[in-house]
Protein backbone atom coordinates (compact mmCIF):
# COMPACT_ATOMS: atom_id res chain seq x y z
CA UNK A 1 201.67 147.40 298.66
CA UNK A 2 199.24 150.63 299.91
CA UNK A 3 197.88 150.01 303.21
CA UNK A 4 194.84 151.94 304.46
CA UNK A 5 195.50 153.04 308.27
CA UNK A 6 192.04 154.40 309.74
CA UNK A 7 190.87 157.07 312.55
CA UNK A 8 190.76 154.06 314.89
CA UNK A 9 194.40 152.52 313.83
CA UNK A 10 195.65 156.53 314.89
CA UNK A 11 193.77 156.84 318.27
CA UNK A 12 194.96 153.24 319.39
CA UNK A 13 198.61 154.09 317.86
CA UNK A 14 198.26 157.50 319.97
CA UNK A 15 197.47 156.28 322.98
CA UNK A 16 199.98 153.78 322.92
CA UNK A 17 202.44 156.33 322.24
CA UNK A 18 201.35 158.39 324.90
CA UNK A 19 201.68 155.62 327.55
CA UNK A 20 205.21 154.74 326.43
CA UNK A 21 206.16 158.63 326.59
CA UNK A 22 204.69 158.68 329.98
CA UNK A 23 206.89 156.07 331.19
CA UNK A 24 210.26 157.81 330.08
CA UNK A 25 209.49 160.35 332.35
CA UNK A 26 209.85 158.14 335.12
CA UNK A 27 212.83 155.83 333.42
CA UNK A 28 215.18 158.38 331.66
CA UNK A 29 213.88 161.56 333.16
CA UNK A 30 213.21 162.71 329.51
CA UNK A 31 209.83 164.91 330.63
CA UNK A 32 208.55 166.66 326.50
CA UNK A 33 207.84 170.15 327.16
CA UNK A 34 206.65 170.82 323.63
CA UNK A 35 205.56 168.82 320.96
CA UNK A 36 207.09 169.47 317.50
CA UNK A 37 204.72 168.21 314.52
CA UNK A 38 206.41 167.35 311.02
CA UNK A 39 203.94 168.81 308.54
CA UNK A 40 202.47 167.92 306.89
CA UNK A 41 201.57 164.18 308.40
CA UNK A 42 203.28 164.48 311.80
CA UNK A 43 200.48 167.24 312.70
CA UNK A 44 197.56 165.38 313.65
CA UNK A 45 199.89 162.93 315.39
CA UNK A 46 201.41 165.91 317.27
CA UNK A 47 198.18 167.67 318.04
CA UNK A 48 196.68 164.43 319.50
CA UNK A 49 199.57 163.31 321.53
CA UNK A 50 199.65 166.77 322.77
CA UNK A 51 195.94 165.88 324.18
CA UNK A 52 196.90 162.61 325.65
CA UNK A 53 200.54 164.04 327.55
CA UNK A 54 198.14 167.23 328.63
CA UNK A 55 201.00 169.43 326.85
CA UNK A 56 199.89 172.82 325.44
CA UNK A 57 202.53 174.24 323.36
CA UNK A 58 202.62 172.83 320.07
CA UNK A 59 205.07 173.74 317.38
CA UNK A 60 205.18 172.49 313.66
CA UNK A 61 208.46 172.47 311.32
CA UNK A 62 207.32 172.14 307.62
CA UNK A 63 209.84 170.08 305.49
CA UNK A 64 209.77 168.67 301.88
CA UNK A 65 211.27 165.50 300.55
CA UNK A 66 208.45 164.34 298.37
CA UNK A 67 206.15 165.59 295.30
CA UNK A 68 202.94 163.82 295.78
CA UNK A 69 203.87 160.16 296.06
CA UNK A 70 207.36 160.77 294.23
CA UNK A 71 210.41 161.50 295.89
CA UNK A 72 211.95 164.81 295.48
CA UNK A 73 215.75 165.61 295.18
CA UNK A 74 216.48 165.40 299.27
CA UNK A 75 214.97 167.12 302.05
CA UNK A 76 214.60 170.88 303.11
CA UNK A 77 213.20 173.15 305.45
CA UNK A 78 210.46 175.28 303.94
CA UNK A 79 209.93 177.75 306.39
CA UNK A 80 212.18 179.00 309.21
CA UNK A 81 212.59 176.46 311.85
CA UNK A 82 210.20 177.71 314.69
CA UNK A 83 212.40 176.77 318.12
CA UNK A 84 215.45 178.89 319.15
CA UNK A 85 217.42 179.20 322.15
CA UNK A 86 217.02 180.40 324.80
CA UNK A 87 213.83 178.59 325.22
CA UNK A 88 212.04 177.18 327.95
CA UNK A 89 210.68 174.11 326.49
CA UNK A 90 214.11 172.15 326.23
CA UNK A 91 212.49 169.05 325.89
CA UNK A 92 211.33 168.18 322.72
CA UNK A 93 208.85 165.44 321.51
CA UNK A 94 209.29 165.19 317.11
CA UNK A 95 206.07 163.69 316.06
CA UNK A 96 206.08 162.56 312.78
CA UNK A 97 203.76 159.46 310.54
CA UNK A 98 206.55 157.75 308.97
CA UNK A 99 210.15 157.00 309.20
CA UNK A 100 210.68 156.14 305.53
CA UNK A 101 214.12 157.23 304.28
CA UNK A 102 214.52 159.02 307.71
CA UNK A 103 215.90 162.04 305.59
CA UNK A 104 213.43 164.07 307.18
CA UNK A 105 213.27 163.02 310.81
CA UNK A 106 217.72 163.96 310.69
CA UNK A 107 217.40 167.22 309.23
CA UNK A 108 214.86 167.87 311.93
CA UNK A 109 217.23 166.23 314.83
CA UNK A 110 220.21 168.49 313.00
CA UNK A 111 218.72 171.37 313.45
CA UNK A 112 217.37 170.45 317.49
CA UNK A 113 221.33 169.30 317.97
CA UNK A 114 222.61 172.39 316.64
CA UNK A 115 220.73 174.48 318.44
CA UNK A 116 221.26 172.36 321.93
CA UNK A 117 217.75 170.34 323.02
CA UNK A 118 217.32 167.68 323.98
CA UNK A 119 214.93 165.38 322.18
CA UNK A 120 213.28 162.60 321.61
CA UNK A 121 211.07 161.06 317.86
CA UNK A 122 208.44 159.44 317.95
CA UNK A 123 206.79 157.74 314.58
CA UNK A 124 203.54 155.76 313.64
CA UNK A 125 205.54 153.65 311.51
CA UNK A 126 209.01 152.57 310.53
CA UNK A 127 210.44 151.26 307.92
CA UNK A 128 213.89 149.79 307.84
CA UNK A 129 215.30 151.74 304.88
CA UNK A 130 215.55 154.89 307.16
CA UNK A 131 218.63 156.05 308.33
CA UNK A 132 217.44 157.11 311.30
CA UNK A 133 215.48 155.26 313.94
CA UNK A 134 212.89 156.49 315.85
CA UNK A 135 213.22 156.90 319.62
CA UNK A 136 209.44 154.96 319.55
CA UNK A 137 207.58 153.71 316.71
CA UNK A 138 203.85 151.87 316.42
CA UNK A 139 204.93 149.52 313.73
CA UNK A 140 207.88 148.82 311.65
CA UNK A 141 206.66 147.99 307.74
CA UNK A 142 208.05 147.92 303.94
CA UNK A 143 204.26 148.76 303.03
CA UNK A 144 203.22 152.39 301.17
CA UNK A 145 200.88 153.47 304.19
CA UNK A 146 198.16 155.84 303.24
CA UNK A 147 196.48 158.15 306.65
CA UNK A 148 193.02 158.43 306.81
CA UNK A 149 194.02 162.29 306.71
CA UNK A 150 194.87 161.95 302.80
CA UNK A 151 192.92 162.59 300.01
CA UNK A 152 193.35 160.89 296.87
């Protein structure tokens, strides 16, 4: 089933987010220095969580897995991936809109791994067919979710 998800459903989600990223800080000591935004839904996410944790730098990483609504043969990066060490933002916050297959989400935590930060992802939504788990997601579904930021 397609569920809409509005402006307002993103702000709350965001702000929720934000709280709960706050409060690792003080928990785990995990403190984001950067936010990385999966494009192409992951980057309003990213930019507005950036707002709410008062964090400036802002990095996207552009993968495909889909074509449209149809699933594409597996997951790649399209452009260079834009963090490499030595770098001082070591602390990474992945912000992407869904967790559906979770292809994307461990090709982006391969490449963080593999090049030695530490990180943490955060999702809107979840849905339990992914392989991986985010650190923190909004809501777990089996529902087709369409953002407000899609045209169809």
């Amino acid at each position: 089933m397609k569920v809409k998800y509005s402006w307002q459903d993103l702000e709350r989600d965001c702000q929720d987010l934000a709280a709960r990223i706050l409060a690792l800080r003080v928990e785990e000591g995990f403190d984001p220095s950067i936010v990385l935004g999966v494009a192409r839904g992951g980057l309003i996410p990213a930019v507005l969580l950036a707002r709410l944790l008062d964090l400036r730098p802002v990095a996207s990483v552009s993968c495909a897995g889909y074509d449209g609504d149809r699933k594409a043969g597996g997951v790649t990066l399209v452009l260079p991936f834009p963090l490499t060490p030595p770098c001082e933002h070591s602390h990474v916050l992945v912000v992407d809109d869904v967790a559906d297959t979770g292809e994307t989400l461990a090709l982006v935590q391969q490449e963080l791994l593999r090049r030695h930060f530490q990180f943490r992802a955060v999702t809107l939504h979840y849905k339990p067919q992914s392989k991986v788990l985010p650190y923190l997601y909004c809501w777990k579904t089996t529902d087709w979710i369409v953002y407000p930021w899609e045209v169809e």
